[in-house]
Protein backbone atom coordinates (compact mmCIF):
# COMPACT_ATOMS: atom_id res chain seq x y z
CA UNK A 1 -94.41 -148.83 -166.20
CA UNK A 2 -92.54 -148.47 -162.46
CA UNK A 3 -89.97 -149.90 -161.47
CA UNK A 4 -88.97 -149.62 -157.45
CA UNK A 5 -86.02 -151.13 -156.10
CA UNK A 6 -85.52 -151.10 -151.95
CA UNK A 7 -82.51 -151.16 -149.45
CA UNK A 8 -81.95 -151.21 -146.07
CA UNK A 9 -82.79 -154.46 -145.17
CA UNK A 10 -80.71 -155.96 -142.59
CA UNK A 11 -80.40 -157.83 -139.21
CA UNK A 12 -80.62 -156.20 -135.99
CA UNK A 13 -81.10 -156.90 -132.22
CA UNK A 14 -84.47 -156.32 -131.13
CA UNK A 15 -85.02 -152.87 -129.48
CA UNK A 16 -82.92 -151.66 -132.56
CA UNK A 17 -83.65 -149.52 -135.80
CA UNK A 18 -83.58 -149.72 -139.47
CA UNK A 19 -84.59 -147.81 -142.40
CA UNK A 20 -85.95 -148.87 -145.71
CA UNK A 21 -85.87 -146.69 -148.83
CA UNK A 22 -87.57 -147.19 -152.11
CA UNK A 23 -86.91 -145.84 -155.16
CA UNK A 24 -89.58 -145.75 -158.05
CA UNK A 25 -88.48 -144.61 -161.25
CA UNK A 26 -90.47 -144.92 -164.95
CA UNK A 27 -93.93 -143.25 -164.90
CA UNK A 28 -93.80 -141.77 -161.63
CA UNK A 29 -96.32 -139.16 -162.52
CA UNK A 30 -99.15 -141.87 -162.48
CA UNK A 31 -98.46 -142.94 -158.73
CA UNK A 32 -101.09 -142.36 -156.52
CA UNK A 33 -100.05 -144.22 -153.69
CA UNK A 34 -96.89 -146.20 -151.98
CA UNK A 35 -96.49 -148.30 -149.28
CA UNK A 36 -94.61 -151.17 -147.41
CA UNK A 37 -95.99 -155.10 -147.30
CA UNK A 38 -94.47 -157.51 -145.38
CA UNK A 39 -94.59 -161.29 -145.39
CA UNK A 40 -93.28 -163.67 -142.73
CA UNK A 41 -92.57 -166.93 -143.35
CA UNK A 42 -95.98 -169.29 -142.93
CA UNK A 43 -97.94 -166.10 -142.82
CA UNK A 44 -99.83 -164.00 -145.73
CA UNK A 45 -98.66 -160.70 -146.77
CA UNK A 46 -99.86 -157.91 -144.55
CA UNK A 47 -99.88 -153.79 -145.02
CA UNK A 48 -97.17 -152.24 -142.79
CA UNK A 49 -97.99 -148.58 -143.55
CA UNK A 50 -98.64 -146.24 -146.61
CA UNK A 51 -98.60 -142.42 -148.10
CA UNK A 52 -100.58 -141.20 -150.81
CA UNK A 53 -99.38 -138.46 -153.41
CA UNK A 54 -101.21 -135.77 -150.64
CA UNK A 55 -99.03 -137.04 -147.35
CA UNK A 56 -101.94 -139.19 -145.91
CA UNK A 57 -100.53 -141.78 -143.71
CA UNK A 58 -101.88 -145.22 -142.77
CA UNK A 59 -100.10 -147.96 -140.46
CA UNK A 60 -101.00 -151.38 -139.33
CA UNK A 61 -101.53 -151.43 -135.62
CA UNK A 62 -98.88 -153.66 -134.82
CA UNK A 63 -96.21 -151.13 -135.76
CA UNK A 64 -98.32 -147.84 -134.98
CA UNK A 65 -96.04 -145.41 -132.93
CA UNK A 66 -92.63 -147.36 -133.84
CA UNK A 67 -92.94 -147.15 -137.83
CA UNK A 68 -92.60 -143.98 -139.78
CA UNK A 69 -93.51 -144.04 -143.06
CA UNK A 70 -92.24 -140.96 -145.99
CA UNK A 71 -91.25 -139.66 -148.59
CA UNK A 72 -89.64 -137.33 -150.34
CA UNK A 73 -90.65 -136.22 -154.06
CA UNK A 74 -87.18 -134.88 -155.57
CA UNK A 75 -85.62 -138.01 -154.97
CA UNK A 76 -88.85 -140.10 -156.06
CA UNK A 77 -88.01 -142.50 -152.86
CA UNK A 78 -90.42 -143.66 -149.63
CA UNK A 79 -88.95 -144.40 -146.91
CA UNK A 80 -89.90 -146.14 -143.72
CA UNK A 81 -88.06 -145.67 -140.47
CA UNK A 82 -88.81 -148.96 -138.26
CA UNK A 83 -87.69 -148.45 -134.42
CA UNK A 84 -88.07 -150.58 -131.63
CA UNK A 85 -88.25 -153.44 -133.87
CA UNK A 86 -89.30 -156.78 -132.56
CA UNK A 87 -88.43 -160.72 -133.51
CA UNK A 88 -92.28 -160.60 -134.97
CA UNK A 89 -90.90 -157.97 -137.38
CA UNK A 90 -88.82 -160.37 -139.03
CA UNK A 91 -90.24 -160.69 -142.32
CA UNK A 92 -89.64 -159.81 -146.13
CA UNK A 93 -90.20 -156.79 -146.53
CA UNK A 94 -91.41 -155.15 -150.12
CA UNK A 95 -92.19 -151.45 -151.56
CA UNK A 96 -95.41 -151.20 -153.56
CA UNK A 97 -96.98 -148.36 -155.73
CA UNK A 98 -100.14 -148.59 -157.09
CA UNK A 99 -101.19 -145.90 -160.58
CA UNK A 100 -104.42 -144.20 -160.06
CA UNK A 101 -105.96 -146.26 -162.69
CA UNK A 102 -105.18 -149.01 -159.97
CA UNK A 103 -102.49 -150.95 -161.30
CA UNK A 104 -99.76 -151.98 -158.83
CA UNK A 105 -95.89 -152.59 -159.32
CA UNK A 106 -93.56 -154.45 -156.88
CA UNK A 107 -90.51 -154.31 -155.58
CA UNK A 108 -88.18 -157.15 -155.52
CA UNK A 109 -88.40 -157.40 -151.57
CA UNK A 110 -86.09 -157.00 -148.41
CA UNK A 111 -85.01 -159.47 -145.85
CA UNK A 112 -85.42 -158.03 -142.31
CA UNK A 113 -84.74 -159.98 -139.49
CA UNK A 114 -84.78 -159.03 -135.88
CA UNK A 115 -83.06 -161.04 -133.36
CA UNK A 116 -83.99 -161.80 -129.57
C-alpha cells in the first residue's frame, strides 16, 4: 500500500506561481512512477506531467516550458513547480503513483485556482 498526501494548493493571480508537493509514504520501494492529474470542472482528468524512478520527465503540452515536475528521494516527495499559471489552470489538482506491477494510488487532490 501508498499513501500520498499533497499541499500547496492555493489561489493566485494569473502570471503567478505555485508549488505542489507530494508525499508518498508505505511501500515506496514498489513505485515506479509519479505524476500530477488535473481535473477541471466539466472536463475529464488530464496528465499534467510525470517522473519515473530513473528522472524521465513527461509534460502535457499545455503546460510544457511553465511546469516543472521533481523529486527528491530522501524526502520520498514530487514536486511540481507551476509558473506563469493561467485561469485554464484552475483545476483540482491530484498526485498519483503507480507500483511496477501497475497498480495506482491517489492522492486526496488540491484545489488550484488562478484568477484573471
Amino acid at each position: 500500500q501508498v499513501q500520498l498526501v499533497e499541499s500547496g494548493g492555493g489561489l493566485v493571480q494569473a502570471g503567478g506561481s505555485l508549488r505542489l508537493s507530494c508525499v508518498a509514504s508505505g511501500s515506496i520501494f514498489s513505485i515506479n512512477a509519479m505524476g500530477w492529474y488535473r481535473q477541471a470542472p466539466g472536463k475529464q482528468r488530464e496528465l499534467v506531467a510525470a517522473i519515473t524512478t530513473g528522472g524521465s520527465t513527461n509534460y502535457a503540452d499545455s503546460v510544457k516550458g511553465r511546469f516543472t515536475i521533481s523529486r527528491d528521494n530522501a524526502k520520498n516527495t514530487v514536486y511540481l513547480q507551476m509558473n506563469s499559471l493561467k485561469p485554464e489552470d484552475t483545476a483540482v489538482y491530484s498526485c498519483a503513483a503507480v507500483e511496477v506491477g501497475g497498480r495506482d494510488y491517489w492522492g486526496q487532490g488540491t484545489q488550484v485556482t488562478v484568477s484573471s
